[in-house]
PDB file of N, CA and C in Angstrom:
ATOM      1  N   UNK A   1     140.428  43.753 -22.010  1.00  0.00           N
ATOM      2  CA  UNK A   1     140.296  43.640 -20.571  1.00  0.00           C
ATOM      3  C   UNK A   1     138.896  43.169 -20.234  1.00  0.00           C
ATOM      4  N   UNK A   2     138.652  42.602 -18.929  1.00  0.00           N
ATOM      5  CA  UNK A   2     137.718  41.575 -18.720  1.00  0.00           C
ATOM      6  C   UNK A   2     136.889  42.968 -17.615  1.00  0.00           C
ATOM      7  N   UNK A   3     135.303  42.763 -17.850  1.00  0.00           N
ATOM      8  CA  UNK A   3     134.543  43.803 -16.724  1.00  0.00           C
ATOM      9  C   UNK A   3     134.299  42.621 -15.703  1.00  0.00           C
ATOM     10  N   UNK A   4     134.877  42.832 -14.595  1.00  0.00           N
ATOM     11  CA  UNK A   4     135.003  41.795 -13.534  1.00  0.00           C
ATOM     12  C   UNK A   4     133.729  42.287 -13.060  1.00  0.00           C
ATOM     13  N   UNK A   5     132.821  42.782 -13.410  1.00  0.00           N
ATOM     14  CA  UNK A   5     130.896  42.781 -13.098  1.00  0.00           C
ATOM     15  C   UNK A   5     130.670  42.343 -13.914  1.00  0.00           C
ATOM     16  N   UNK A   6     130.894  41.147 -15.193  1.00  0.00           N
ATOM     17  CA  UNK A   6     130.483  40.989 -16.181  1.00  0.00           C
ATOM     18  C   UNK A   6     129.287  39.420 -15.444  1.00  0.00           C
ATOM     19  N   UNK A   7     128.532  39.311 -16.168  1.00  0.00           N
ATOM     20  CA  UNK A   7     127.179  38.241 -15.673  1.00  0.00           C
ATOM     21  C   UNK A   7     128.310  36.823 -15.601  1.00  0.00           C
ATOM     22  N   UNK A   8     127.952  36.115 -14.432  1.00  0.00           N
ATOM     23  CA  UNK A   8     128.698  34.903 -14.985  1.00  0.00           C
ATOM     24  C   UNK A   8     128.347  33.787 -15.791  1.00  0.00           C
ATOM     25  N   UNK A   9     127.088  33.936 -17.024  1.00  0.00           N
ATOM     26  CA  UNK A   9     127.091  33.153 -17.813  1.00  0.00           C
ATOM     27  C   UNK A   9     128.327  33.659 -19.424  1.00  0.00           C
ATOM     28  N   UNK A  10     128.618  34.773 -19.016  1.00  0.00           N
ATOM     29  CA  UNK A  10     129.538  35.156 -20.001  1.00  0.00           C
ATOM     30  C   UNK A  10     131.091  35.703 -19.558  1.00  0.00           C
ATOM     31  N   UNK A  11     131.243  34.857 -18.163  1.00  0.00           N
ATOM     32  CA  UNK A  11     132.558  34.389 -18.088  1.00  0.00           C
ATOM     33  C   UNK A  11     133.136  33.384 -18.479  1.00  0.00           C
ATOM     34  N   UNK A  12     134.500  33.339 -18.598  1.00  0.00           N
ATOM     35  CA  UNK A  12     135.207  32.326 -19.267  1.00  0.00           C
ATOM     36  C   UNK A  12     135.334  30.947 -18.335  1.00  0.00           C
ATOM     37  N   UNK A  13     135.037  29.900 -18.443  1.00  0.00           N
ATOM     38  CA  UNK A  13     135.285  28.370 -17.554  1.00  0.00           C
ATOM     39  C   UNK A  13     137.103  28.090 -17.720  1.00  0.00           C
ATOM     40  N   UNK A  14     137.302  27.919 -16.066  1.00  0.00           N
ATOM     41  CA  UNK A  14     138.905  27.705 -15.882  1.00  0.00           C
ATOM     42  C   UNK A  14     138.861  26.636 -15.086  1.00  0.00           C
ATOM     43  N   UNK A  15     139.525  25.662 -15.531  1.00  0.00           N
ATOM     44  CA  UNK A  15     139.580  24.473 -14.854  1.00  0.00           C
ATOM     45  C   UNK A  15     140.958  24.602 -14.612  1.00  0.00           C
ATOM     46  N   UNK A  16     141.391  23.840 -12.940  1.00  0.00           N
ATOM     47  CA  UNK A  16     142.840  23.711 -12.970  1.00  0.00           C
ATOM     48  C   UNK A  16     142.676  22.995 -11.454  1.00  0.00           C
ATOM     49  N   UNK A  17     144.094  22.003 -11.907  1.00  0.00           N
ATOM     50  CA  UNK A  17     144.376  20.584 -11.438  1.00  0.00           C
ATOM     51  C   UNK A  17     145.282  21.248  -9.902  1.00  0.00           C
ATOM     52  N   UNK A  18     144.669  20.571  -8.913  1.00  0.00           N
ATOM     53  CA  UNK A  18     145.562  21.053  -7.457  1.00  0.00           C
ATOM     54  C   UNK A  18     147.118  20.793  -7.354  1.00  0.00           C
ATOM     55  N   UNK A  19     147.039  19.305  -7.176  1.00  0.00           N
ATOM     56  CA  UNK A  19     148.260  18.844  -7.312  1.00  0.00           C
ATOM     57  C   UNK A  19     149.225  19.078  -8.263  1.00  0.00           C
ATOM     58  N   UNK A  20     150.601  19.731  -7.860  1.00  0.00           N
ATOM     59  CA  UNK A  20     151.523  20.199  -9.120  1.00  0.00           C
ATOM     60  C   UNK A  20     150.867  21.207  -9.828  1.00  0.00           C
ATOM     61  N   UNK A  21     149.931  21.841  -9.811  1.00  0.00           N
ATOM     62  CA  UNK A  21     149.472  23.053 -10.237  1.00  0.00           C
ATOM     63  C   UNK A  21     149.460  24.407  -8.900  1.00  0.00           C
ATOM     64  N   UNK A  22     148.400  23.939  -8.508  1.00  0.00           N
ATOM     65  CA  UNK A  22     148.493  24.722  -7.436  1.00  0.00           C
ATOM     66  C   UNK A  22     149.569  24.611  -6.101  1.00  0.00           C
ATOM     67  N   UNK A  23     149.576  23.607  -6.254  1.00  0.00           N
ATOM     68  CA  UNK A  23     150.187  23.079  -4.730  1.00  0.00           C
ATOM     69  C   UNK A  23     151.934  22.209  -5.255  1.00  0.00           C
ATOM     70  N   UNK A  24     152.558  22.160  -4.405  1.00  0.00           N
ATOM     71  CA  UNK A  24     153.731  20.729  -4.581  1.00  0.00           C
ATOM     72  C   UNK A  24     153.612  20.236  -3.019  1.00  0.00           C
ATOM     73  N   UNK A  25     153.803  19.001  -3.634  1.00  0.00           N
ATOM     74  CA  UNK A  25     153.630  18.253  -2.423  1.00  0.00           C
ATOM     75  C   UNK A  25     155.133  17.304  -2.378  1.00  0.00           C
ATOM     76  N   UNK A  26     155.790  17.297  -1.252  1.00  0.00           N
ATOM     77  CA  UNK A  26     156.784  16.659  -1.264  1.00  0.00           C
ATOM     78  C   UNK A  26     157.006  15.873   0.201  1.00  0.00           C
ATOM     79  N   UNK A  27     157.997  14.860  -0.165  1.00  0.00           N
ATOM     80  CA  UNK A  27     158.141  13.544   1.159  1.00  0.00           C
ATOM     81  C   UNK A  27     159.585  14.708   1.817  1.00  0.00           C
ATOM     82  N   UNK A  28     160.657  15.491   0.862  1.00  0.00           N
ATOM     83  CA  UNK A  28     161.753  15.866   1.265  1.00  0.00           C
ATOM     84  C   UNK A  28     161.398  17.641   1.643  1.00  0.00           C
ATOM     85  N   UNK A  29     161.878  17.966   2.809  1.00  0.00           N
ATOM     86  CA  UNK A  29     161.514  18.832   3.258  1.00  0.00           C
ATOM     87  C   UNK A  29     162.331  20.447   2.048  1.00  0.00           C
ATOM     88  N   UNK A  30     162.265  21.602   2.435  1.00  0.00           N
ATOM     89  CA  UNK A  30     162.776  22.139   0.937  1.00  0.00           C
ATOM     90  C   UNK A  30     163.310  23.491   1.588  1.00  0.00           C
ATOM     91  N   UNK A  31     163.601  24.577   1.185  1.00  0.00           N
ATOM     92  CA  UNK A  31     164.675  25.803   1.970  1.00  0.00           C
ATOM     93  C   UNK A  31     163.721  26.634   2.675  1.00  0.00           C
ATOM     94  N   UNK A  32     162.214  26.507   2.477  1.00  0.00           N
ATOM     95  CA  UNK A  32     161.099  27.277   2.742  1.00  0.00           C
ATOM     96  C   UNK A  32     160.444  26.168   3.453  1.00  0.00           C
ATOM     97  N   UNK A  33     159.694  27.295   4.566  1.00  0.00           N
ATOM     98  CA  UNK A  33     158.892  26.703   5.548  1.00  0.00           C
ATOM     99  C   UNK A  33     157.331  26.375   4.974  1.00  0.00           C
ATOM    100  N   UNK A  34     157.147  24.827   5.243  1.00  0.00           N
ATOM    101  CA  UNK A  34     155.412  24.493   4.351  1.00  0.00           C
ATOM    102  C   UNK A  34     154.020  24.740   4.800  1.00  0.00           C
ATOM    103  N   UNK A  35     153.317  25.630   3.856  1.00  0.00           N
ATOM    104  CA  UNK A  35     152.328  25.437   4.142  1.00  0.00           C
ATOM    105  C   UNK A  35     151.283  24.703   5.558  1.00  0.00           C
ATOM    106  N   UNK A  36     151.727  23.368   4.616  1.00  0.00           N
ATOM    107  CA  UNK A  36     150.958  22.587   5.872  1.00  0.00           C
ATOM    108  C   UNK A  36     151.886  21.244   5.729  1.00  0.00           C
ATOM    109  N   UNK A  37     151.626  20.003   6.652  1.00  0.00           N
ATOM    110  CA  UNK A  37     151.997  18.836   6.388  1.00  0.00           C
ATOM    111  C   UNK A  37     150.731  17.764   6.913  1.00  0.00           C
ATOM    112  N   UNK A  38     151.055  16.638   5.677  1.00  0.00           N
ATOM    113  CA  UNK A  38     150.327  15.959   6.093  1.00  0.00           C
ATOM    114  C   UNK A  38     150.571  14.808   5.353  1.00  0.00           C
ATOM    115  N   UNK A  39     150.457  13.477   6.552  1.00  0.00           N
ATOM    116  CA  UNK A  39     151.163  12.450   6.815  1.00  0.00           C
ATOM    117  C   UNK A  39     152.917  12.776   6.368  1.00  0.00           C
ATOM    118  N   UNK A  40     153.250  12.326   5.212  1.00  0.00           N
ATOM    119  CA  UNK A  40     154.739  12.322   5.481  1.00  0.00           C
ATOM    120  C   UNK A  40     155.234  12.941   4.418  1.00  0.00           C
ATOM    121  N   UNK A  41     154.019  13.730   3.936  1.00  0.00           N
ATOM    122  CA  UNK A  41     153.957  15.341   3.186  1.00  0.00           C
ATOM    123  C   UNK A  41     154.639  16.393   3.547  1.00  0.00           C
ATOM    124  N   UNK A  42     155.296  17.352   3.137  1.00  0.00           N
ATOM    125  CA  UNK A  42     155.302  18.622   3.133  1.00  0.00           C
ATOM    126  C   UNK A  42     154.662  19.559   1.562  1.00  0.00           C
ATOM    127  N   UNK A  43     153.599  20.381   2.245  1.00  0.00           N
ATOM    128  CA  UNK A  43     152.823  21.117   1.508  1.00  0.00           C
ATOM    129  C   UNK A  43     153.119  22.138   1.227  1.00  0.00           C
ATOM    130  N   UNK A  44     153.173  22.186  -0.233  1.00  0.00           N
ATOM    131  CA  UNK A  44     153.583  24.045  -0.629  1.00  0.00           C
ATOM    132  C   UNK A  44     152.976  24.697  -1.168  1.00  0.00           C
ATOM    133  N   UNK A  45     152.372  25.681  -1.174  1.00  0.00           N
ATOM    134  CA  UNK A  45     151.656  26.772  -2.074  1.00  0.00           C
ATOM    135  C   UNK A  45     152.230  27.049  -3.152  1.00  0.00           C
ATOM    136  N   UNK A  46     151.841  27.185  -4.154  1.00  0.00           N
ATOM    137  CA  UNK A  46     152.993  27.830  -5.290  1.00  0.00           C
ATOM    138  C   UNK A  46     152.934  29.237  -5.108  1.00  0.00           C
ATOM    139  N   UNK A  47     154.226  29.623  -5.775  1.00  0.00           N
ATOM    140  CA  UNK A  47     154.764  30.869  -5.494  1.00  0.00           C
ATOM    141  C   UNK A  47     153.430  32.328  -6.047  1.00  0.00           C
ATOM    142  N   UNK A  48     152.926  33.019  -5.348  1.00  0.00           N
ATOM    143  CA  UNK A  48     151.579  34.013  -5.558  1.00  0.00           C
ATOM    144  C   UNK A  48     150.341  33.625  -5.830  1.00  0.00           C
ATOM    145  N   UNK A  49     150.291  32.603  -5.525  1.00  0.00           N
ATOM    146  CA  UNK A  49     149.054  31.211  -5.576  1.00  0.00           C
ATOM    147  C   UNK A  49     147.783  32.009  -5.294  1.00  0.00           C
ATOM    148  N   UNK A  50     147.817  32.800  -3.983  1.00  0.00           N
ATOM    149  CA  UNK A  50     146.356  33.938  -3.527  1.00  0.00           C
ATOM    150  C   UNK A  50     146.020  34.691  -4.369  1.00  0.00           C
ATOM    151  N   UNK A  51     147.383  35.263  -4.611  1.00  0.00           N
ATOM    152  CA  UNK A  51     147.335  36.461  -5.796  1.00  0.00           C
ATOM    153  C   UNK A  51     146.252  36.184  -7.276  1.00  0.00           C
ATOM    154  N   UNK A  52     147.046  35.183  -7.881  1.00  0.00           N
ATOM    155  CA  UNK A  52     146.507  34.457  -8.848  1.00  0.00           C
ATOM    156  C   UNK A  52     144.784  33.875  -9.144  1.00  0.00           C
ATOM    157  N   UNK A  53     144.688  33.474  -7.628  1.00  0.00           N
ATOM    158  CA  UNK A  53     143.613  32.950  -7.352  1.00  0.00           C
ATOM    159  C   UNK A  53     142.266  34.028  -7.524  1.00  0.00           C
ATOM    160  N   UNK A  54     142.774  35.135  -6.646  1.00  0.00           N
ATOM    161  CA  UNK A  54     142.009  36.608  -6.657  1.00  0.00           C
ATOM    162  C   UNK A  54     141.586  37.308  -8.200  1.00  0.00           C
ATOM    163  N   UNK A  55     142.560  37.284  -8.821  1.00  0.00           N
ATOM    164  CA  UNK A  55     142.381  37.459  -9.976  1.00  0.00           C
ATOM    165  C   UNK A  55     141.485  36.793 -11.396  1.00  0.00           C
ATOM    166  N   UNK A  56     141.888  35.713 -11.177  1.00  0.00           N
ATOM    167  CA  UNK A  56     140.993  34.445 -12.117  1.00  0.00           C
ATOM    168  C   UNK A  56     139.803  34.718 -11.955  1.00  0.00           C
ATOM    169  N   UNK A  57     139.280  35.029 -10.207  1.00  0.00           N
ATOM    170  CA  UNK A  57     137.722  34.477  -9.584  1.00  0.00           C
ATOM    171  C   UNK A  57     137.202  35.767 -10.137  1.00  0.00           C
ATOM    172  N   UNK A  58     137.564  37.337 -11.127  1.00  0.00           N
ATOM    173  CA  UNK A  58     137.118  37.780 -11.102  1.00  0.00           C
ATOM    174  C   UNK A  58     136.323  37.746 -12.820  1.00  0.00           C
ATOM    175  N   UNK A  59     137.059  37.029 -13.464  1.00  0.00           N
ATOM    176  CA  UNK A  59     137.330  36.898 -14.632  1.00  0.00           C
ATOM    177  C   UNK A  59     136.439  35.822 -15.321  1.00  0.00           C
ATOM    178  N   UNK A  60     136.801  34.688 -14.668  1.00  0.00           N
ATOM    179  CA  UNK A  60     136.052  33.096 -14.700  1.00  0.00           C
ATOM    180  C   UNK A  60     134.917  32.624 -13.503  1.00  0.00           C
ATOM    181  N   UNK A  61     134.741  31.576 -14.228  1.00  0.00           N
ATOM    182  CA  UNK A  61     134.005  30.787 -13.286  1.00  0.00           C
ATOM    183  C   UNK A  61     135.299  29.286 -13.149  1.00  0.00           C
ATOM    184  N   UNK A  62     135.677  29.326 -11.953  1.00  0.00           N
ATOM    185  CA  UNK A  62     137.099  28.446 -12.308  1.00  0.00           C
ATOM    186  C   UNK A  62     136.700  26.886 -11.182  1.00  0.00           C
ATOM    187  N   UNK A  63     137.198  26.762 -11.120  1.00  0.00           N
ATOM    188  CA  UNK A  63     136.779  24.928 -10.825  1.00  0.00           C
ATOM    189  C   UNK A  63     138.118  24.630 -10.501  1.00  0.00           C
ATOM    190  N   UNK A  64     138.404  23.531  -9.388  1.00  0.00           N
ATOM    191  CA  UNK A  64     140.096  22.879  -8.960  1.00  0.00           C
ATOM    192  C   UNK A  64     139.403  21.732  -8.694  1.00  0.00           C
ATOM    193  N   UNK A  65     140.552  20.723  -8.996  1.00  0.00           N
ATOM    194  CA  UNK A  65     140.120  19.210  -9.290  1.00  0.00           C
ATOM    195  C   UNK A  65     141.584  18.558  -8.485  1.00  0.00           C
TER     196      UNK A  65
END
């Protein structure tokens, strides 16, 4: 288990890609209401995306591209 007070030169580096990772982005609308839209987007969060997010930041030093 990770001491989420640990210094962050001796956290772990997490890189991770927005598109199709974090997010789906689609032209066809889907059974769930989106995020956001934009232009002729519909934006989705992936499913516990905050959750996930909360967790990593305590662990890593993480980076989205």
């Amino acid at each position: 288990m990770y001491n989420i007070n640990m210094p962050e030169k001796e956290k772990l580096l997490l890189i991770l890609d927005i598109d199709e990772t974090l997010i789906h982005a689609t032209r066809n609308k889907l059974d769930r209401k989106e995020n956001f839209k934009i232009f002729d987007y519909y934006v989705y969060e992936r499913p516990y995306l905050l959750e996930f997010l909360n967790e990593v930041k305590k662990m890593t030093m993480s980076y989205y591209f």
